[in-house]
N, C-alpha and C. Protein backbone atom coordinates (compact mmCIF):
# COMPACT_ATOMS: atom_id res chain seq x y z
N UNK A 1 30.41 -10.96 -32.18
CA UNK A 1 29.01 -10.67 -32.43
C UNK A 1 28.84 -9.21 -32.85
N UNK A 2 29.56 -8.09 -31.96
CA UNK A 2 29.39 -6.96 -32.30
C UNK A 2 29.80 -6.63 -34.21
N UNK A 3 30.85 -7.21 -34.79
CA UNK A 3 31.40 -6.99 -36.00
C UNK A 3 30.44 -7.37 -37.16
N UNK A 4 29.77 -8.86 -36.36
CA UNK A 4 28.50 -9.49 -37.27
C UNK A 4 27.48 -8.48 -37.32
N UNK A 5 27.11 -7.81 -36.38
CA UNK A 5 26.01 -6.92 -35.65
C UNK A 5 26.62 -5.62 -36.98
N UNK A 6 27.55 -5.42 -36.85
CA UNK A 6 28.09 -4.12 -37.52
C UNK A 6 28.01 -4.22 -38.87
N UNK A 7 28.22 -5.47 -39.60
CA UNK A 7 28.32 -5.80 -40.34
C UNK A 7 26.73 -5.98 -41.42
N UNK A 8 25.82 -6.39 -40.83
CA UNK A 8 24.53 -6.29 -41.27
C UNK A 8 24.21 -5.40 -41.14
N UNK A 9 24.44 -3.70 -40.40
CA UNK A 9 23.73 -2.47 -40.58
C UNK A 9 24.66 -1.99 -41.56
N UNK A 10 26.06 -2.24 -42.20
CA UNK A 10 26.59 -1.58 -43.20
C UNK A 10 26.10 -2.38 -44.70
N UNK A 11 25.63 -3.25 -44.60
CA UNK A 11 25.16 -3.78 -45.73
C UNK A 11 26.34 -4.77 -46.70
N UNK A 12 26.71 -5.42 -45.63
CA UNK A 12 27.35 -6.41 -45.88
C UNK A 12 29.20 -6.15 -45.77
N UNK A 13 29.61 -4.59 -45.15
CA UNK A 13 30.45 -4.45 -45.51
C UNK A 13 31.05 -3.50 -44.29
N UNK A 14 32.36 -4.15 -43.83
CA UNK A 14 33.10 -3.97 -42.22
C UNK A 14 33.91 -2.55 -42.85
N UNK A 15 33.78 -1.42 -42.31
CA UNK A 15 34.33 -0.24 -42.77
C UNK A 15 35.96 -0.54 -42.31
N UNK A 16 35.86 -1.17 -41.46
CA UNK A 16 37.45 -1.37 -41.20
C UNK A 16 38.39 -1.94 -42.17
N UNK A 17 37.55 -2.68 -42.63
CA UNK A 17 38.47 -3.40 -43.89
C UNK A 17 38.38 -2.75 -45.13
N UNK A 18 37.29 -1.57 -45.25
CA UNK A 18 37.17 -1.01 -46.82
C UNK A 18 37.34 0.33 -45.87
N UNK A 19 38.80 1.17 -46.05
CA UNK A 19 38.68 2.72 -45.39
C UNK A 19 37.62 3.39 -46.35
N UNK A 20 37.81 3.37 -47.81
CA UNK A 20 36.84 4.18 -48.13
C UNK A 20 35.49 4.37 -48.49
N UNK A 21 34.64 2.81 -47.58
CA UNK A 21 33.94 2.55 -47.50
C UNK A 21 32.88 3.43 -46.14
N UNK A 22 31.86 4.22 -46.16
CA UNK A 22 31.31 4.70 -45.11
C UNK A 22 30.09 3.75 -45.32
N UNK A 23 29.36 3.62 -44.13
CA UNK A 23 28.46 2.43 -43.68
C UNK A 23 27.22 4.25 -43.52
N UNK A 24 26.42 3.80 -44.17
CA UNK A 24 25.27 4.98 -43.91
C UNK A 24 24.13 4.20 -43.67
N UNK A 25 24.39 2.99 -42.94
CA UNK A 25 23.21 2.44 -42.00
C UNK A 25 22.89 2.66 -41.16
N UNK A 26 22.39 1.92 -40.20
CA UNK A 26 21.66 2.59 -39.05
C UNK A 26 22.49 1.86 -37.37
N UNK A 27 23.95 2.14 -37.64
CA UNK A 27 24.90 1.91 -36.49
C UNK A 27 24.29 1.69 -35.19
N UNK A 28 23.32 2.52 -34.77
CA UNK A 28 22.13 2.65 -33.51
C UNK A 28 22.24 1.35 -33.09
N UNK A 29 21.76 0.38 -34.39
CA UNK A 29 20.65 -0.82 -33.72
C UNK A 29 22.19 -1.77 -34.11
N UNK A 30 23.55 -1.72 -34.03
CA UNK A 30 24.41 -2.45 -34.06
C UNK A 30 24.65 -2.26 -32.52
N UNK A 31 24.55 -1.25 -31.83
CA UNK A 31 24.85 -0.97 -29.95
C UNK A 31 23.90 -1.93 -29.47
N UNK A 32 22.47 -1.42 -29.84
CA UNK A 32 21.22 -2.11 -29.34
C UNK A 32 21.56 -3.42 -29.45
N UNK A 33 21.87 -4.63 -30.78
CA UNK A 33 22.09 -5.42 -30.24
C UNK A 33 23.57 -6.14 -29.66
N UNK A 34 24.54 -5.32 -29.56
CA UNK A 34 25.57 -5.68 -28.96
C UNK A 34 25.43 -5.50 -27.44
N UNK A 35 24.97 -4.92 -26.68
CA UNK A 35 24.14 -4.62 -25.39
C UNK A 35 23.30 -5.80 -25.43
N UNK A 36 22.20 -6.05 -26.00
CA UNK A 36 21.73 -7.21 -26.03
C UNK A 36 22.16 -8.47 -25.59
N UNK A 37 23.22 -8.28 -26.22
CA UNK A 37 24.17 -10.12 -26.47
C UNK A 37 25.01 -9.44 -24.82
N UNK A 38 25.59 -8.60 -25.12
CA UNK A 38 25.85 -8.72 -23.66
C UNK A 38 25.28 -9.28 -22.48
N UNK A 39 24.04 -8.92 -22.42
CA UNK A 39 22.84 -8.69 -21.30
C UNK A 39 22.42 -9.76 -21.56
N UNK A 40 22.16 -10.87 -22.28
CA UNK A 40 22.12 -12.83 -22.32
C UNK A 40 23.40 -13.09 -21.67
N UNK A 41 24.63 -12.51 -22.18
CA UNK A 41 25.63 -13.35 -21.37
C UNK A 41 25.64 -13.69 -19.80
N UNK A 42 25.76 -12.29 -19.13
CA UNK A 42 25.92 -11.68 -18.02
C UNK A 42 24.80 -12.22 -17.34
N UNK A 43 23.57 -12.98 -18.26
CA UNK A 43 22.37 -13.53 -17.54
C UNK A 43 22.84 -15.33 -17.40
N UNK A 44 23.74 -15.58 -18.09
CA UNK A 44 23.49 -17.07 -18.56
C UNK A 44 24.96 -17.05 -17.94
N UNK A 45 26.11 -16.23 -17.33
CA UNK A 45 27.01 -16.52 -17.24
C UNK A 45 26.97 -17.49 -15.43
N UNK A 46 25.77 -16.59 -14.67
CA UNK A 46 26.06 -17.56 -13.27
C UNK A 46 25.69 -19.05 -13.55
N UNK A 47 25.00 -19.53 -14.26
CA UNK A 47 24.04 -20.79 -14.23
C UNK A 47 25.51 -21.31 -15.05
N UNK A 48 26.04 -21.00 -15.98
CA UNK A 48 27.33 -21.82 -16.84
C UNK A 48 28.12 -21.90 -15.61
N UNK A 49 28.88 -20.84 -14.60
CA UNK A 49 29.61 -20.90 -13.56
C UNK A 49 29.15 -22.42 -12.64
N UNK A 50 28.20 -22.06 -12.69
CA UNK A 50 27.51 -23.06 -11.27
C UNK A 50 27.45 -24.42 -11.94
N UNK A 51 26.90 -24.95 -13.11
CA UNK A 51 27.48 -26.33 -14.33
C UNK A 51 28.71 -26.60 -14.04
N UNK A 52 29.62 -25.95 -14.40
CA UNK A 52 31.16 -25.64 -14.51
C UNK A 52 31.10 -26.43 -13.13
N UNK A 53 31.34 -25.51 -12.26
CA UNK A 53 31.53 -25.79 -10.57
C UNK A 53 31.05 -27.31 -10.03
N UNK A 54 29.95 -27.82 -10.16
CA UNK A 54 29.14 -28.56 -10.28
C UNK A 54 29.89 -30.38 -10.68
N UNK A 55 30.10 -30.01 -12.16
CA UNK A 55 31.00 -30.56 -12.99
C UNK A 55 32.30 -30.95 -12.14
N UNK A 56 32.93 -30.26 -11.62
CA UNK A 56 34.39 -30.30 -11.75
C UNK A 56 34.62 -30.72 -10.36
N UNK A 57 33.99 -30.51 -9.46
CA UNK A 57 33.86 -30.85 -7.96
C UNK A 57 32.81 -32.16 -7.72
N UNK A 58 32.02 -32.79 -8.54
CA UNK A 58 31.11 -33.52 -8.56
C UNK A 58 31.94 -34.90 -7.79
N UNK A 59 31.72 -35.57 -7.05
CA UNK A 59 32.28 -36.72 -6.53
C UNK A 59 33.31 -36.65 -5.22
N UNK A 60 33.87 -35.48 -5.26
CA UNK A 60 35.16 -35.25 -4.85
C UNK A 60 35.03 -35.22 -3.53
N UNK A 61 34.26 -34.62 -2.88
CA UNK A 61 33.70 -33.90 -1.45
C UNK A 61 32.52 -34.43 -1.22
């Protein structure tokens, strides 16, 4: 996500793959939403745990 994220503030273009390519976008709002996507995960990760758990123990006990 972050590379996609990086990738739309350089304007279509991953500086990693073009060295002499500089990205004079606005990098800022590639953190902002990589923090973002973090901060859904880390929200959605107990409720997937507890599915998971749920799932896999269902019948057993």
């Amino acid at each position: 996500m972050s590379l996609l994220f990086l990738m739309i503030d350089c304007g279509g273009h991953l500086p990693a793959f073009h060295p002499e390519f500089v990205c004079n976008g606005n990098p800022g709002m590639s953190i902002k939403l990589t923090l973002a996507t973090l901060g859904l995960t880390v929200i959605a990760l107990p409720s997937a745990l507890r599915a998971f758990i749920i799932e896999k123990f269902d019948g057993k006990y």
